[in-house]
N, C-alpha and C. Protein backbone atom coordinates (compact mmCIF):
# COMPACT_ATOMS: atom_id res chain seq x y z
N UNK A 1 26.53 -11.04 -4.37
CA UNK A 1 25.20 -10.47 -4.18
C UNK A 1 24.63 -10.12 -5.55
N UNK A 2 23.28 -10.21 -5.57
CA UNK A 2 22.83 -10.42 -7.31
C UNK A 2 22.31 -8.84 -6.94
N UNK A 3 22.87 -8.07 -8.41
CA UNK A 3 22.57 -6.72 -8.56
C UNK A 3 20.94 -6.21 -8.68
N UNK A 4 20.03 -7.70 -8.71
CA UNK A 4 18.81 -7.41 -8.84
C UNK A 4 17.97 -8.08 -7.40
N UNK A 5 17.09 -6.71 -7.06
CA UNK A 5 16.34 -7.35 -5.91
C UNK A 5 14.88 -6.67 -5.90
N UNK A 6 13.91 -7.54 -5.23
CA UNK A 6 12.54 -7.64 -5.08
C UNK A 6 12.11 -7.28 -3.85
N UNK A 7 11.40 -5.87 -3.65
CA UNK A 7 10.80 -5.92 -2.11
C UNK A 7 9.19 -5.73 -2.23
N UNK A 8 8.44 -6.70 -1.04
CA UNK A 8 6.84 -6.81 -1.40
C UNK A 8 6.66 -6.32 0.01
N UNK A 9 5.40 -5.40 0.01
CA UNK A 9 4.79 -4.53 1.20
C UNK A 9 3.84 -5.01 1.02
N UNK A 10 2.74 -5.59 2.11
CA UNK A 10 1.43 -5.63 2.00
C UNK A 10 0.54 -4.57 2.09
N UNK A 11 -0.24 -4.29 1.33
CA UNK A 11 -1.46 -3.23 1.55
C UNK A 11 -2.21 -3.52 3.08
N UNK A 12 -3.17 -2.34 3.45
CA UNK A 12 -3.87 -2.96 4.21
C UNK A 12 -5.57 -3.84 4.06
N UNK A 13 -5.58 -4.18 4.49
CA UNK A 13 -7.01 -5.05 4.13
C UNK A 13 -8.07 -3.74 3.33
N UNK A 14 -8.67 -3.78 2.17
CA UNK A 14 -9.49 -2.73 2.05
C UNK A 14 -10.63 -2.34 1.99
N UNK A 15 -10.86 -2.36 3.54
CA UNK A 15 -12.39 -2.14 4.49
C UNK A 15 -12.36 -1.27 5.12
N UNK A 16 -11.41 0.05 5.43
CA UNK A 16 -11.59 0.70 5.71
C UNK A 16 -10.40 1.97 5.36
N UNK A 17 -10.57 3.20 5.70
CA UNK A 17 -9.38 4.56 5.29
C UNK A 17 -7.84 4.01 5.88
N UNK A 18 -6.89 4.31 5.42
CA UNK A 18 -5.76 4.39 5.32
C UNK A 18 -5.42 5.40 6.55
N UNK A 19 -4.71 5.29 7.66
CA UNK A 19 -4.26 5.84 8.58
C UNK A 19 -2.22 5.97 8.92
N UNK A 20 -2.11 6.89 9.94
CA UNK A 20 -0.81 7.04 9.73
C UNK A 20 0.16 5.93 9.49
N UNK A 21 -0.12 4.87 10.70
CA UNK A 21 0.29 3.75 10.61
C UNK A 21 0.38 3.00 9.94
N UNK A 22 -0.31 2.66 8.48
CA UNK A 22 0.02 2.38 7.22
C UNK A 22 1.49 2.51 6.38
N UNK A 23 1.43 4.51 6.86
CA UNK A 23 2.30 4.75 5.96
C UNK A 23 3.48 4.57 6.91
N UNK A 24 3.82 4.80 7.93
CA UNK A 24 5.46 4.41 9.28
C UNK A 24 5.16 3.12 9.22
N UNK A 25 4.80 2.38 9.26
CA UNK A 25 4.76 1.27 9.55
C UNK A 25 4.77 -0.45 8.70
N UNK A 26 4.33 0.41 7.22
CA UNK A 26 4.65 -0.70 6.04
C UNK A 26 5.06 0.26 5.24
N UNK A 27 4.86 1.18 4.87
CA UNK A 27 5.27 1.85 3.34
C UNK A 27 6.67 2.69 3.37
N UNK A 28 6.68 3.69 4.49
CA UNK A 28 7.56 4.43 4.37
C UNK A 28 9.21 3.77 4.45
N UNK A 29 9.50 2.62 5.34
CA UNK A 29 10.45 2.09 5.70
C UNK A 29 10.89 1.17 4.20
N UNK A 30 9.38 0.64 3.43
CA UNK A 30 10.11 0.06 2.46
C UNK A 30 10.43 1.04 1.86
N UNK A 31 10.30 2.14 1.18
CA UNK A 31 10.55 3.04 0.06
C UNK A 31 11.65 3.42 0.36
N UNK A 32 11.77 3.68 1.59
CA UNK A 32 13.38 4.26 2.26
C UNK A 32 14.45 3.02 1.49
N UNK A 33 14.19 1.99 2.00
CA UNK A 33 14.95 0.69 1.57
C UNK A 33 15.15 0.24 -0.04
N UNK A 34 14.26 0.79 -0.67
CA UNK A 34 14.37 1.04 -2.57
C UNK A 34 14.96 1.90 -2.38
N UNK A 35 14.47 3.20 -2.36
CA UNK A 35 15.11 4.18 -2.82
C UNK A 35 17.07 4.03 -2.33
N UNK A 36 17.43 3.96 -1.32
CA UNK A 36 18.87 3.34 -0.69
C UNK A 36 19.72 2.53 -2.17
N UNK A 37 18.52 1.43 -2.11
CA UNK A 37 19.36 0.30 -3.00
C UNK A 37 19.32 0.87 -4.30
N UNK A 38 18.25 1.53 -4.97
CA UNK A 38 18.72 2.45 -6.53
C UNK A 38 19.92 3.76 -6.56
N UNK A 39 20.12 4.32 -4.43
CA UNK A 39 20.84 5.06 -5.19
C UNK A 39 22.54 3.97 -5.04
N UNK A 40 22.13 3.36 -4.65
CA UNK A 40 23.70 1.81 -4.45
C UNK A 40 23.85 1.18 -6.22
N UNK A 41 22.74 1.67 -7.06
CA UNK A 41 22.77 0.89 -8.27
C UNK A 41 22.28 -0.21 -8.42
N UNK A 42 21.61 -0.54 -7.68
CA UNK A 42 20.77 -2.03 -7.63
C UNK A 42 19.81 -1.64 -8.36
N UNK A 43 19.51 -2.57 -9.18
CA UNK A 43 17.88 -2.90 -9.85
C UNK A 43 16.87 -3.22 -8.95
N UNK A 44 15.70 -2.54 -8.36
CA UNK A 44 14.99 -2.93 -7.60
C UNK A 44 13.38 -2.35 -8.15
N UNK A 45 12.89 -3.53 -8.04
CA UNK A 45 11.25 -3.44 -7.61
C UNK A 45 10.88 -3.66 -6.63
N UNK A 46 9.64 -2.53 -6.15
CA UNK A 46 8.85 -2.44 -5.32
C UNK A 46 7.18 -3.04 -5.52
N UNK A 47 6.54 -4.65 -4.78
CA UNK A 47 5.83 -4.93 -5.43
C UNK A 47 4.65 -4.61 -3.80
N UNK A 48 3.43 -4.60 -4.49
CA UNK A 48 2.32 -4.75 -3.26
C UNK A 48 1.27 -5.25 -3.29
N UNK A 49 0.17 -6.01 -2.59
CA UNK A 49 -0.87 -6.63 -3.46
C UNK A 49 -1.99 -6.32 -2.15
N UNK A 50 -3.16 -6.88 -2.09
CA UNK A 50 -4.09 -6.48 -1.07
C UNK A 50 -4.81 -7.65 -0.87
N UNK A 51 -5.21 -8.16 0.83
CA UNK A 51 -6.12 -9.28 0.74
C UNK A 51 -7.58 -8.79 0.09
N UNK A 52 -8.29 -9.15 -0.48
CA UNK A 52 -9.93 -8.96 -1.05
C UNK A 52 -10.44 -10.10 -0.67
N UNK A 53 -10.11 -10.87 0.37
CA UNK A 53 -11.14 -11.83 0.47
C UNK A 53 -10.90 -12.10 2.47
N UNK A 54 -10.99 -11.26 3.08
CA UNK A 54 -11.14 -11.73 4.39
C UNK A 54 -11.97 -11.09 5.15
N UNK A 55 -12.33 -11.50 6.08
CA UNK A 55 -13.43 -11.88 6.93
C UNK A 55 -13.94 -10.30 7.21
N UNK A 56 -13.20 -9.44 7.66
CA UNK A 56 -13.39 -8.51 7.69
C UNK A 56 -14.28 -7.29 6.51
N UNK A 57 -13.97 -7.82 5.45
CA UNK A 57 -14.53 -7.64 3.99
C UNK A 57 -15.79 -7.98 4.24
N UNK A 58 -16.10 -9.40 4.19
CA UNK A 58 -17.36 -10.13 4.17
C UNK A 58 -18.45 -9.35 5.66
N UNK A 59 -17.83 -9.11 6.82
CA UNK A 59 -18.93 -8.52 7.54
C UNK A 59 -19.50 -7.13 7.30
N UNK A 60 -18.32 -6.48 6.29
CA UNK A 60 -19.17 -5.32 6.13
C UNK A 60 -20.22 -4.89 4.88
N UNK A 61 -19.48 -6.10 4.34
CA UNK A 61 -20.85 -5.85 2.87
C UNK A 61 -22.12 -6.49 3.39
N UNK A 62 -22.27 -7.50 4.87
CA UNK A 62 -23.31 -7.95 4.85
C UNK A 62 -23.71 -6.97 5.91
N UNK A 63 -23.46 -5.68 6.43
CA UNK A 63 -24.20 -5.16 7.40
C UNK A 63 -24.33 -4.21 6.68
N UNK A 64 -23.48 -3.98 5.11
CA UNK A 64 -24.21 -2.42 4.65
C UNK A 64 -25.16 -3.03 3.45
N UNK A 65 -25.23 -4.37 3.59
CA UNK A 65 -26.10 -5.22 2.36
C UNK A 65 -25.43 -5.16 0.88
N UNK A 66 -24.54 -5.05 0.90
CA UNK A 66 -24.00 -5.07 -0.79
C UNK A 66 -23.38 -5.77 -0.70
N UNK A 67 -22.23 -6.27 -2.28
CA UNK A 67 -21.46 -7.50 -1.99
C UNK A 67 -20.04 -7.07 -1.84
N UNK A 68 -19.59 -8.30 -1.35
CA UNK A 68 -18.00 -8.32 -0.84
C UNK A 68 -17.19 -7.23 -1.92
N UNK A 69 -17.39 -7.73 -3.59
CA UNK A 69 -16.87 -7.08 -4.49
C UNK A 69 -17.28 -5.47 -4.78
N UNK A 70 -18.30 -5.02 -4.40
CA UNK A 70 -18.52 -3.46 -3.89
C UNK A 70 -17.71 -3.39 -2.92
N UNK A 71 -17.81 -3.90 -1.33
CA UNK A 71 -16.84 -3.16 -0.43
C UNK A 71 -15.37 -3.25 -1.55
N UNK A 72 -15.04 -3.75 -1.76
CA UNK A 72 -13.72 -4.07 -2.42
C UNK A 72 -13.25 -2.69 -3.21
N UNK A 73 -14.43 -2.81 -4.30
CA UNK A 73 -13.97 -2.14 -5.18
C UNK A 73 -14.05 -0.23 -4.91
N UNK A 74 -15.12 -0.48 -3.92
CA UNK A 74 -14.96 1.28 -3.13
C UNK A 74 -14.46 1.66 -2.44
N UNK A 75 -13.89 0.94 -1.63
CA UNK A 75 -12.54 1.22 -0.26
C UNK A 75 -10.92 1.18 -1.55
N UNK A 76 -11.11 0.41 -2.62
CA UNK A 76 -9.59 0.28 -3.15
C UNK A 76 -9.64 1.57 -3.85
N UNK A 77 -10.50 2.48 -4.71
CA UNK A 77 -10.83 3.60 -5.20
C UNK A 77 -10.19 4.69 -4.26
N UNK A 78 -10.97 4.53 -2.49
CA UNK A 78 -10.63 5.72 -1.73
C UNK A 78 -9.52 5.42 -0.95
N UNK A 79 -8.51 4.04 -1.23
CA UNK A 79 -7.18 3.48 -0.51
C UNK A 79 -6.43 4.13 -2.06
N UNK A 80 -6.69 4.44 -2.89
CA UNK A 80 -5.80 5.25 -4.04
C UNK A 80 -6.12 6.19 -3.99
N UNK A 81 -6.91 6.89 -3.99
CA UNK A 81 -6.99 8.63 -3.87
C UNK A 81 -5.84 9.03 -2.53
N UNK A 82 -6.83 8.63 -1.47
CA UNK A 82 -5.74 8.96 -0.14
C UNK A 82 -4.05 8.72 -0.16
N UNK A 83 -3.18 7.46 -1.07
CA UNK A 83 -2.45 7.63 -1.23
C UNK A 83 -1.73 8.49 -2.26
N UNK A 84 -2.59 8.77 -2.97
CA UNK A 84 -1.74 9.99 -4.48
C UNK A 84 -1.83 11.24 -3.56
N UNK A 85 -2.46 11.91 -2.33
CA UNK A 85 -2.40 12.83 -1.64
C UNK A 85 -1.17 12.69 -0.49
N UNK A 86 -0.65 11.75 -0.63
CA UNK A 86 0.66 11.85 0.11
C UNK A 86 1.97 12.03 -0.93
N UNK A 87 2.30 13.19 -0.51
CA UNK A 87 3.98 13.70 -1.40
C UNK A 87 4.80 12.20 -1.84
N UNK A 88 4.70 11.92 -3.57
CA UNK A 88 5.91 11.04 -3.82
C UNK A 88 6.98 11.25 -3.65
N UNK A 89 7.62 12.59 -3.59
CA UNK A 89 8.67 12.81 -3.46
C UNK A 89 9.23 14.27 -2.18
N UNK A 90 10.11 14.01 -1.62
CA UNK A 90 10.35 14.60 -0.60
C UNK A 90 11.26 15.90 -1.00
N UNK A 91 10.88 17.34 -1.28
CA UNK A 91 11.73 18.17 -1.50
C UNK A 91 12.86 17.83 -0.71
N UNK A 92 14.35 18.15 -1.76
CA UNK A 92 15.49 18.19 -1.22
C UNK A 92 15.64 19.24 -0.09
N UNK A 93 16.95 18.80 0.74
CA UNK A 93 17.16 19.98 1.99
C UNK A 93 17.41 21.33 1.40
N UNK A 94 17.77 21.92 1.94
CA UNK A 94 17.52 23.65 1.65
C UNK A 94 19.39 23.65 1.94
């Protein structure tokens, strides 16, 4: 088994707020799964990327009239704020 490994989470499309299900459902399970393999000694990255070009994108810049690359770039602004407000790290047990 090679001491180095790669895990990729998809973002969610960014057209709209970030909800619980984001984080149970793609994020939290991978981080569980890094964090595991660094404390096993594995070299691991955690990579993530976001679609900016689907359909969903395109109907809302044309019903709020701006372009695709505004919705883009103002939903990815308030898809990073909302996540730096979730705890990186989990106080240890008591």
């Amino acid at each position: 088994m090679s001491d180095k490994l790669a895990v990729f989470t998809a973002w969610p499309y960014v057209n709209g707020n970030l909800h619980i299900g984001h984080l149970a459902g793609a994020y939290v399970p991978a981080d569980i799964f890094v964090r595991y393999q660094r404390l096993r000694g594995r070299e691991t990255a955690m990579l993530s990327g976001s679609d900016t070009h689907g359909t969903p994108i395109t109907v809302r810049a044309e019903k709020e009239g701006i372009s695709p690359r505004a919705v883009v770039d103002r939903a990815s602004l308030n898809a990073i704020r909302q996540l730096r407000a979730v705890p990186p790290e989990m106080p240890p047990p008591s």
